[in-house]
Protein backbone atom coordinates (compact mmCIF):
# COMPACT_ATOMS: atom_id res chain seq x y z
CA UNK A 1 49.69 -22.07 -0.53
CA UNK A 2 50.08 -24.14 -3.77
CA UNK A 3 49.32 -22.67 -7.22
CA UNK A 4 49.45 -19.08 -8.15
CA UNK A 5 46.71 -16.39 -9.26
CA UNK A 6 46.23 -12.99 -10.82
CA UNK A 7 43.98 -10.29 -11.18
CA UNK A 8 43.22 -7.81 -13.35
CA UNK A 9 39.81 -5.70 -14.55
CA UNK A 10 38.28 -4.74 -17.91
CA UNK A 11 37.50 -1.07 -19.05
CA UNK A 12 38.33 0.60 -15.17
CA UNK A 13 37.94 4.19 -15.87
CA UNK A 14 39.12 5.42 -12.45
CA UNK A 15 42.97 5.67 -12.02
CA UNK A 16 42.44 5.66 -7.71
CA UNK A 17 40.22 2.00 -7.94
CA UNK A 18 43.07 0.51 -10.64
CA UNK A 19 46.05 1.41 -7.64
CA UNK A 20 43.76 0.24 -5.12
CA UNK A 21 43.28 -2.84 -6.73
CA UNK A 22 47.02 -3.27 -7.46
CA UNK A 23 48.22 -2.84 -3.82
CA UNK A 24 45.79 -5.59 -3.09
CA UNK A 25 46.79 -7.94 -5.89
CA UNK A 26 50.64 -7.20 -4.46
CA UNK A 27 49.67 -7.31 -0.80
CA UNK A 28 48.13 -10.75 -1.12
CA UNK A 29 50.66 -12.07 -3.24
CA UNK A 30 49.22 -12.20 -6.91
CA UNK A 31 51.47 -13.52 -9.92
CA UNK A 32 50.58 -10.41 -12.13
CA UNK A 33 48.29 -8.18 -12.73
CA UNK A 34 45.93 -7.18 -16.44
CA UNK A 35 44.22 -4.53 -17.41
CA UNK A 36 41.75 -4.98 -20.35
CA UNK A 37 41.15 -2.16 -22.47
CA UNK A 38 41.74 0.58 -19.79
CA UNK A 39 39.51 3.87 -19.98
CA UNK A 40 41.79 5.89 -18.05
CA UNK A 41 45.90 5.79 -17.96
CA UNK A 42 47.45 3.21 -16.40
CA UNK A 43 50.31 4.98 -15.11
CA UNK A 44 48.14 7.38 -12.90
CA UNK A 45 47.38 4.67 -10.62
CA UNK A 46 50.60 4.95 -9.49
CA UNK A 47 48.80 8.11 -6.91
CA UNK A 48 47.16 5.49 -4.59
CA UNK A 49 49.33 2.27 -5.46
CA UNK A 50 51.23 3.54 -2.23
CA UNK A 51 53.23 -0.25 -2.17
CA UNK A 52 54.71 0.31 -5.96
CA UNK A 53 53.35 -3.03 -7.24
CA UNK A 54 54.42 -2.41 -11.11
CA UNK A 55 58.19 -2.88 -9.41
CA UNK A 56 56.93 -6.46 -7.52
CA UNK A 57 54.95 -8.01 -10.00
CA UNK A 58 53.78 -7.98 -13.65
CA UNK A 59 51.47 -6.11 -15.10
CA UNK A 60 50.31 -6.78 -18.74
CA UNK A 61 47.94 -4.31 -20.99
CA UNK A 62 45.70 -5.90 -23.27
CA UNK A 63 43.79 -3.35 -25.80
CA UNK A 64 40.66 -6.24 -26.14
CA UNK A 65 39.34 -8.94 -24.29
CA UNK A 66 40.91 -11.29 -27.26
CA UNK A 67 44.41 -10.49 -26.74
CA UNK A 68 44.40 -11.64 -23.32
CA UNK A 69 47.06 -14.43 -22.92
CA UNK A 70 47.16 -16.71 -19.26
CA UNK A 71 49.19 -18.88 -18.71
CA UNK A 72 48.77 -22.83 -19.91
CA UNK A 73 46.21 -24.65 -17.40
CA UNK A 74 45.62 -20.91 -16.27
CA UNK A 75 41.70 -20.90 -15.50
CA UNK A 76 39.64 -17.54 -16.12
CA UNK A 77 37.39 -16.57 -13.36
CA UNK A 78 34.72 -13.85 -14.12
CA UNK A 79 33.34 -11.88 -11.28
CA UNK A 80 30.10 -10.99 -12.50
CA UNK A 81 27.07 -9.56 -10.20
CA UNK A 82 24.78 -11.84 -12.41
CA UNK A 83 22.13 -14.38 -11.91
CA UNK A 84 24.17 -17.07 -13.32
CA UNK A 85 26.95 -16.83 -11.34
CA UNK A 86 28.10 -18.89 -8.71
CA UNK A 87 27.96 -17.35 -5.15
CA UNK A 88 31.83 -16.28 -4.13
CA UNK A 89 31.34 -18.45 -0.62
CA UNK A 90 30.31 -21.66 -2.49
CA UNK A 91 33.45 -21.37 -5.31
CA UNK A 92 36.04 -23.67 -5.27
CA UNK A 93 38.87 -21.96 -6.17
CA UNK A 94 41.65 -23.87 -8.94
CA UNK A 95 45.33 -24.10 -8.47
CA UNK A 96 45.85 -21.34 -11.50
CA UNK A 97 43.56 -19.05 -11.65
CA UNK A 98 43.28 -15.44 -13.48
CA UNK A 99 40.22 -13.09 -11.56
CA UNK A 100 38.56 -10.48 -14.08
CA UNK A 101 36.60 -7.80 -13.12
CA UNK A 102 34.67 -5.19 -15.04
CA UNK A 103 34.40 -1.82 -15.31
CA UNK A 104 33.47 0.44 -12.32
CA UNK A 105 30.25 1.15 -14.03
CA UNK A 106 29.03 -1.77 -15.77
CA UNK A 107 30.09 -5.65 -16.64
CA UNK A 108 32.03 -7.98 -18.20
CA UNK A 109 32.02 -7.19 -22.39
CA UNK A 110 30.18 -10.21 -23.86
CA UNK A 111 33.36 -11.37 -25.76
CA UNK A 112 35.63 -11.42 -22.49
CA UNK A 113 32.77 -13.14 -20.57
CA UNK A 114 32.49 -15.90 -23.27
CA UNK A 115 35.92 -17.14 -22.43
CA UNK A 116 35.87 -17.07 -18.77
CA UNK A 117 35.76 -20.78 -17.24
CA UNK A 118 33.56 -20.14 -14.92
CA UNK A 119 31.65 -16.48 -13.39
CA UNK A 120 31.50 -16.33 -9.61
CA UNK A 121 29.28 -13.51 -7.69
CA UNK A 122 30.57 -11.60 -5.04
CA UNK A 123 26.74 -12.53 -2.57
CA UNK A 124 26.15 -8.56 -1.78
CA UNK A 125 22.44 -6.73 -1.86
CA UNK A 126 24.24 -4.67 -4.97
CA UNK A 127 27.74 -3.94 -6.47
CA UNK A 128 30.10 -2.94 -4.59
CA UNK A 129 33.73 -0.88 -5.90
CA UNK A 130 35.86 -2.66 -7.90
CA UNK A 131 38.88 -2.50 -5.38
CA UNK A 132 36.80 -3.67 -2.95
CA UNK A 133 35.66 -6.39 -4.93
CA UNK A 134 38.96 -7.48 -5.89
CA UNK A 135 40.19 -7.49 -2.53
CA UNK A 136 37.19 -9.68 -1.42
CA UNK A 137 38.03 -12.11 -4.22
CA UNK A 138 42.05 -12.10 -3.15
CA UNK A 139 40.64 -12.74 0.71
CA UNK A 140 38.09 -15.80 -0.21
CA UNK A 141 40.54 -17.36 -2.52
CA UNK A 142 43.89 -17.27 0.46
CA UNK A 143 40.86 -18.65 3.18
CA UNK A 144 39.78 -20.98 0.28
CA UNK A 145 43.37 -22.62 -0.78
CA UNK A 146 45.43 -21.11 2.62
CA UNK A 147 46.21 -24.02 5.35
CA UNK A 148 44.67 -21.75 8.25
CA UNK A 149 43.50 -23.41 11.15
CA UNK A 150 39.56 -24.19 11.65
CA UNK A 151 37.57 -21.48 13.87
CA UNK A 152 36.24 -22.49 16.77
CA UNK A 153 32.71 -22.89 17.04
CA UNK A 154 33.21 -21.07 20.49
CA UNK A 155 34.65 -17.24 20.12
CA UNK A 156 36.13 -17.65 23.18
CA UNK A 157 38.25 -21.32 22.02
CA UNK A 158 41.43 -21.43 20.50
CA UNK A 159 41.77 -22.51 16.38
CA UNK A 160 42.29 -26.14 16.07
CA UNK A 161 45.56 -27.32 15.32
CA UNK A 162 46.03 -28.42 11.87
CA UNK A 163 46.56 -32.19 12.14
CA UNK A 164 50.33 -33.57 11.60
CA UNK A 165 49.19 -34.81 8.00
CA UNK A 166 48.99 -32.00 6.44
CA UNK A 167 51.99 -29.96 6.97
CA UNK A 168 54.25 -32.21 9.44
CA UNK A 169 54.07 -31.85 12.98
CA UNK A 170 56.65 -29.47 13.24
CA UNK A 171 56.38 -26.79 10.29
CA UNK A 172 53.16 -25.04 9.77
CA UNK A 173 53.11 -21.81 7.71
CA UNK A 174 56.72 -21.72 8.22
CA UNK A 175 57.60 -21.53 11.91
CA UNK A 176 58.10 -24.31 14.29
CA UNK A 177 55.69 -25.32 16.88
CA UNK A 178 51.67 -24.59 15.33
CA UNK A 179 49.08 -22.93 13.74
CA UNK A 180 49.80 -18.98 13.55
């Protein structure tokens, strides 16, 4: 997959959902990881961050939505359970992207919102945990941007083989031979 991503929540107050969220952000191969003005210590998500992320990839602690610093060309996604946003299934996800999340218990601050590109909705009946949120983000965006195979419109066919175009015939997601 081309580009790179990271992920990273505003205000979490519950050390458990911040590990959670940082084995995902490792486990599906994230850039880095941000917190945003943290309501709980950082280092006590270390009890359910059972893959050790802080030793795999970056994490950065930002005291206010402000000091938040991406990358150049590094797009700011919002996910927001709002009216406004775009429905998670529908979002085209860019190249370089940061995902934000709020608080276990409430939104986005106004300030941090204002500089996200662009707010996408994860298209439940109501919230659901931030972790889980996260992870669902992490998932859409590798189906989104991943070369994976079609499914079949049968459940009992095979996926289609990607077409020679867009890997080469013989090298597709790094073994010889096909789709897998």
């Amino acid at each position: 997959m081309r580009g790179y991503f990271a992920i990273g929540v505003e205000g979490i107050s519950k050390p458990m959902n911040l590990g959670n969220l940082m084995r995902s952000a490792h486990a599906f191969g994230a850039s880095f990881f941000f917190v945003v003005a943290p309501a709980c210590p950082v280092a006590a998500a270390r009890h359910s961050d059972t893959s050790e992320s802080t030793l795999h990839l970056p994490l950065y602690t930002y005291a206010r939505g402000d000091d938040l610093v991406l990358p150049r060309g590094c797009a700011l996604i919002g996910v927001e359970f709002t009216d406004e946003a775009e429905d998670l299934p529908s979002f085209h996800h860019p190249s370089a992207a940061a995902y934000v999340l709020g608080p276990e218990r409430g939104s986005l601050s106004p300030a941090l919102a204002a500089r996200c590109d662009q707010l996408v909705k994860i298209p439940t009946k109501f919230c659901v945990n931030v972790g889980i949120a996260g992870a669902i983000v992490m998932y859409d965006r590798m189906i989104g941007r991943g070369r994976f195979a079609r499914r079949p419109v049968n459940p009992r066919a095979r996926p289609e083989a990607w077409p020679a175009h867009v890997r080469g015939a013989q090298f597709v997601r790094g073994r010889r031979g096909g789709p897998g």
